[in-house]
Each structure stands twice: as structure tokens, then as C-alpha cells.
N, C-alpha and C. Protein backbone atom coordinates (compact mmCIF):
# COMPACT_ATOMS: atom_id res chain seq x y z
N UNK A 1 212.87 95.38 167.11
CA UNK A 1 212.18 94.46 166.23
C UNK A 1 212.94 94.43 164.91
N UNK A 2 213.30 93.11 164.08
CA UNK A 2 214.14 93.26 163.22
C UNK A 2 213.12 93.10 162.25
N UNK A 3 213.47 93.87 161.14
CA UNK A 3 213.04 94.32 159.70
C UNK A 3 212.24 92.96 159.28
N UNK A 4 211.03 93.12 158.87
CA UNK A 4 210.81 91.75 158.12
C UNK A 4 209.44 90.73 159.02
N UNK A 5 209.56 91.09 160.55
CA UNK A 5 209.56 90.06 161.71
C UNK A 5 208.49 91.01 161.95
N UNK A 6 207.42 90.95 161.86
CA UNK A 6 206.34 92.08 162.42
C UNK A 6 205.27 91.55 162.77
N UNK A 7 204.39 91.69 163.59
CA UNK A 7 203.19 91.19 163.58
C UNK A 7 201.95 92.25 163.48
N UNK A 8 202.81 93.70 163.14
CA UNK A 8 201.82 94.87 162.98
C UNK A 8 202.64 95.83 161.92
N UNK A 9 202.44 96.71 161.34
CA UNK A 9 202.77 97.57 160.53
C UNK A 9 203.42 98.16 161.15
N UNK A 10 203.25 98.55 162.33
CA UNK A 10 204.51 100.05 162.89
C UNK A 10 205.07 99.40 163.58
N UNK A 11 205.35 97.74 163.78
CA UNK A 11 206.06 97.24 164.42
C UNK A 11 208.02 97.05 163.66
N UNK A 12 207.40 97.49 162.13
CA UNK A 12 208.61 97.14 160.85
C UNK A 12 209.33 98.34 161.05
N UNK A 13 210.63 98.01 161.55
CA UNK A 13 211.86 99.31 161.40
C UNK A 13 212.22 99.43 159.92
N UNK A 14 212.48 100.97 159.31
CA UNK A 14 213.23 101.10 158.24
C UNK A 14 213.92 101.37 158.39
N UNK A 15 215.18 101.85 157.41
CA UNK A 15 216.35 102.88 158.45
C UNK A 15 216.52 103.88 157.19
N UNK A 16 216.71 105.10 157.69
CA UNK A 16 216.65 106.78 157.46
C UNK A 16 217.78 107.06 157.90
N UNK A 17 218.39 107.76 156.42
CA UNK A 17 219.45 108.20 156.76
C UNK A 17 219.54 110.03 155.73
N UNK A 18 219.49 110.30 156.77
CA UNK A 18 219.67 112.17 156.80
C UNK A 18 221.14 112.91 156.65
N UNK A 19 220.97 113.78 156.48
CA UNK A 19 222.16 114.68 156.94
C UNK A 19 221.47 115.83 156.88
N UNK A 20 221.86 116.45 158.07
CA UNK A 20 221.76 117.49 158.93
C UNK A 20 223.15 118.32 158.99
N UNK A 21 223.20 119.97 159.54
CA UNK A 21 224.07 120.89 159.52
C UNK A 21 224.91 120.38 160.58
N UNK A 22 226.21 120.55 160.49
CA UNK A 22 227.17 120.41 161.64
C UNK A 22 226.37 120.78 163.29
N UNK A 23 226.39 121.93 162.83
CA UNK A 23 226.10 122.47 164.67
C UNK A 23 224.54 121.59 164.74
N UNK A 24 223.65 121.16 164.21
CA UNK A 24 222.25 120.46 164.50
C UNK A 24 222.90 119.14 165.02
N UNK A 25 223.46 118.70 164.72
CA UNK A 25 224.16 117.24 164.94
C UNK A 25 224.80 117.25 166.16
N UNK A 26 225.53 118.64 166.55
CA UNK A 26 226.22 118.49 167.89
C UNK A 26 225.41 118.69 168.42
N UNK A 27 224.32 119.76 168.49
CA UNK A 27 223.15 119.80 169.53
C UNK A 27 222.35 118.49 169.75
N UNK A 28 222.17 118.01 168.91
CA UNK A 28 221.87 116.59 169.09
C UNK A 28 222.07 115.84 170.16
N UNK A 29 223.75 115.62 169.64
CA UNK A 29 224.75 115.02 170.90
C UNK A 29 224.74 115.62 172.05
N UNK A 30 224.92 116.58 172.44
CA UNK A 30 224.94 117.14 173.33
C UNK A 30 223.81 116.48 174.36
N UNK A 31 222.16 116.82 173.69
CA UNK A 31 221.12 116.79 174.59
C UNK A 31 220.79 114.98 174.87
N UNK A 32 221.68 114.07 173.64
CA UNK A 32 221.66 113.34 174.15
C UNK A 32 222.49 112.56 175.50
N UNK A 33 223.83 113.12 175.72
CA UNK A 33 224.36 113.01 176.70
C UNK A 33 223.67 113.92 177.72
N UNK A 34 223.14 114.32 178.06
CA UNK A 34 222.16 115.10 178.79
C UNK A 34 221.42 114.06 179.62
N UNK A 35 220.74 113.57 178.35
CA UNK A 35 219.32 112.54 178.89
C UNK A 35 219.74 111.43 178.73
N UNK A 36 221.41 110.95 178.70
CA UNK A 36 221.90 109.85 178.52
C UNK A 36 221.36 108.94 177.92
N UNK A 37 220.78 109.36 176.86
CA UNK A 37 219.90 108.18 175.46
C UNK A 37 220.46 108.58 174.20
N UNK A 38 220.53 107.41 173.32
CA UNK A 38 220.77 107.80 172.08
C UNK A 38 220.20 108.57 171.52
N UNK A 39 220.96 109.35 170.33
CA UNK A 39 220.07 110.22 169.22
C UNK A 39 219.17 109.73 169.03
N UNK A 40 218.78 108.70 168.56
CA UNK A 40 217.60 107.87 167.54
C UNK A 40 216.67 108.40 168.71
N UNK A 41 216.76 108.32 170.05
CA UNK A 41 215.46 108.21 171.06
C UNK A 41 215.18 109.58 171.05
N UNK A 42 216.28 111.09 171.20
CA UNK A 42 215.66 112.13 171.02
C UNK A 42 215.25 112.85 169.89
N UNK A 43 215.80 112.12 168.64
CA UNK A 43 215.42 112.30 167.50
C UNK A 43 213.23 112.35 167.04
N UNK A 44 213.36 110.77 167.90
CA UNK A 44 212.02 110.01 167.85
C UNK A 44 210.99 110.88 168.59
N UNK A 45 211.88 111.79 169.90
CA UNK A 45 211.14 112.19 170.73
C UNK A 45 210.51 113.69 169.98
N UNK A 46 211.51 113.99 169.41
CA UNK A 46 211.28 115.58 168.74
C UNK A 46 210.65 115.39 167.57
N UNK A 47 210.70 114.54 166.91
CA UNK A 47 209.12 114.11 165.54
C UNK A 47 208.38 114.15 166.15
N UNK A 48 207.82 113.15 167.35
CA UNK A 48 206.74 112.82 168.23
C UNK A 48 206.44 114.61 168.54
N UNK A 49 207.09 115.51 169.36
CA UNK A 49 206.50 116.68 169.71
C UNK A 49 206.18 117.44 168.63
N UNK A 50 206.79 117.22 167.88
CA UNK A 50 206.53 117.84 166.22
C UNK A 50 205.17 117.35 165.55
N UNK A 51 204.15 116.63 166.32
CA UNK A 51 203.28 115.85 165.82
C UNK A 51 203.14 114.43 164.84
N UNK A 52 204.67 113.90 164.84
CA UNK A 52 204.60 113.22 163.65
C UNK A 52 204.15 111.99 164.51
N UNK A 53 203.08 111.18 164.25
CA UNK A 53 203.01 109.67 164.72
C UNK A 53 204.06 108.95 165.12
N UNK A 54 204.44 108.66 166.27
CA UNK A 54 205.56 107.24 166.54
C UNK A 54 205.14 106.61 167.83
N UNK A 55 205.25 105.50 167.33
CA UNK A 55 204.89 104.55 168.48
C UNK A 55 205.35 104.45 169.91
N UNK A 56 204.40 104.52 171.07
CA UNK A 56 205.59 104.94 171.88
C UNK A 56 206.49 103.54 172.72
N UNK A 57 206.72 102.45 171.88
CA UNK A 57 207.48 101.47 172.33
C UNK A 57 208.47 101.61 171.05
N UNK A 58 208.52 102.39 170.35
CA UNK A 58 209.73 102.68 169.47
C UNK A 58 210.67 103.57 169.78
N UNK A 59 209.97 104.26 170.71
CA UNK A 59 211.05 105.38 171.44
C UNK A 59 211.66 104.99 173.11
N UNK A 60 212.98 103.93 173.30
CA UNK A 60 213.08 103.33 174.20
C UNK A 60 214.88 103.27 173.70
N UNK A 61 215.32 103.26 174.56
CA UNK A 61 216.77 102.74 174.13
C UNK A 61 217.08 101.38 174.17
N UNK A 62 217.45 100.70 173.00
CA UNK A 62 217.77 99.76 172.20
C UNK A 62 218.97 99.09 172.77
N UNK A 63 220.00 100.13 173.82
CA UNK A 63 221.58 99.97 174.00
C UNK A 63 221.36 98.36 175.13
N UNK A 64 221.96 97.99 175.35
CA UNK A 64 222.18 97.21 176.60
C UNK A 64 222.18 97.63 178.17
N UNK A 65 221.97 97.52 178.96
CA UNK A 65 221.76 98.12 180.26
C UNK A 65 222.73 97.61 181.19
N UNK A 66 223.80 98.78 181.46
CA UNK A 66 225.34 97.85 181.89
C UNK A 66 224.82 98.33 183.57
N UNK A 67 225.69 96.81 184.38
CA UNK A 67 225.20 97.30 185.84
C UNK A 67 225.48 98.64 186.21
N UNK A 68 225.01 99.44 187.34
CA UNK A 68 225.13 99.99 188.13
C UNK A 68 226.30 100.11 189.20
């Protein structure tokens, strides 16, 4: 959903930008090649278990879906 274009409040993306320790960032990567999803999705997923509210059609990968 692009910024602006909402028809609900948690429908509006912001964008967050962090920095985190070297090795947190590779673990990151890592578990996302794992579960073959972007950071942003296991990022989203580990707030979510952390209790933080997120929608769960915000946590989906965004990428394109190349054939099989």
C-alpha cells in the first residue's frame, strides 16, 4: 500500500530506518534466506512475537513471485 493511499490507519506504510550491530544484521540475513523472505517480513514477524501490534496483511512478501 503506498504512503498516503489508505482507507484505514494501519493500512499507511512509514519507513524506519534503524541500525542494528553487525552480527544482528547477519543473523537477520541469514534466517531470512532460511525462510526465503525478506528482512522486513522477519523483522515484522519478531515485533509481532515480541507483542508489538502488526497487521497480519503487512507481514507478506512484497517481492514479485518469479515462476517455478
Amino acid at each position: 500500500m503506498k504512503r498516503g493511499i489508505a482507507r484505514f490507519p494501519h493500512e499507511v506504510e512509514e519507513h524506519l530506518q534503524i541500525q542494528v550491530p553487525a552480527i544482528t544484521k547477519r543473523h537477520l540475513g541469514i534466517r531470512a534466506a532460511e525462510t526465503r523472505e525478506p528482512i522486513r517480513v522477519v523483522v515484522l514477524r519478531a515485533l509481532q512475537a515480541y507483542g508489538v501490534p502488526v497487521p497480519l496483511d503487512a507481514i507478506s512478501d512484497r517481492r514479485k513471485k518469479r515462476p517455478s
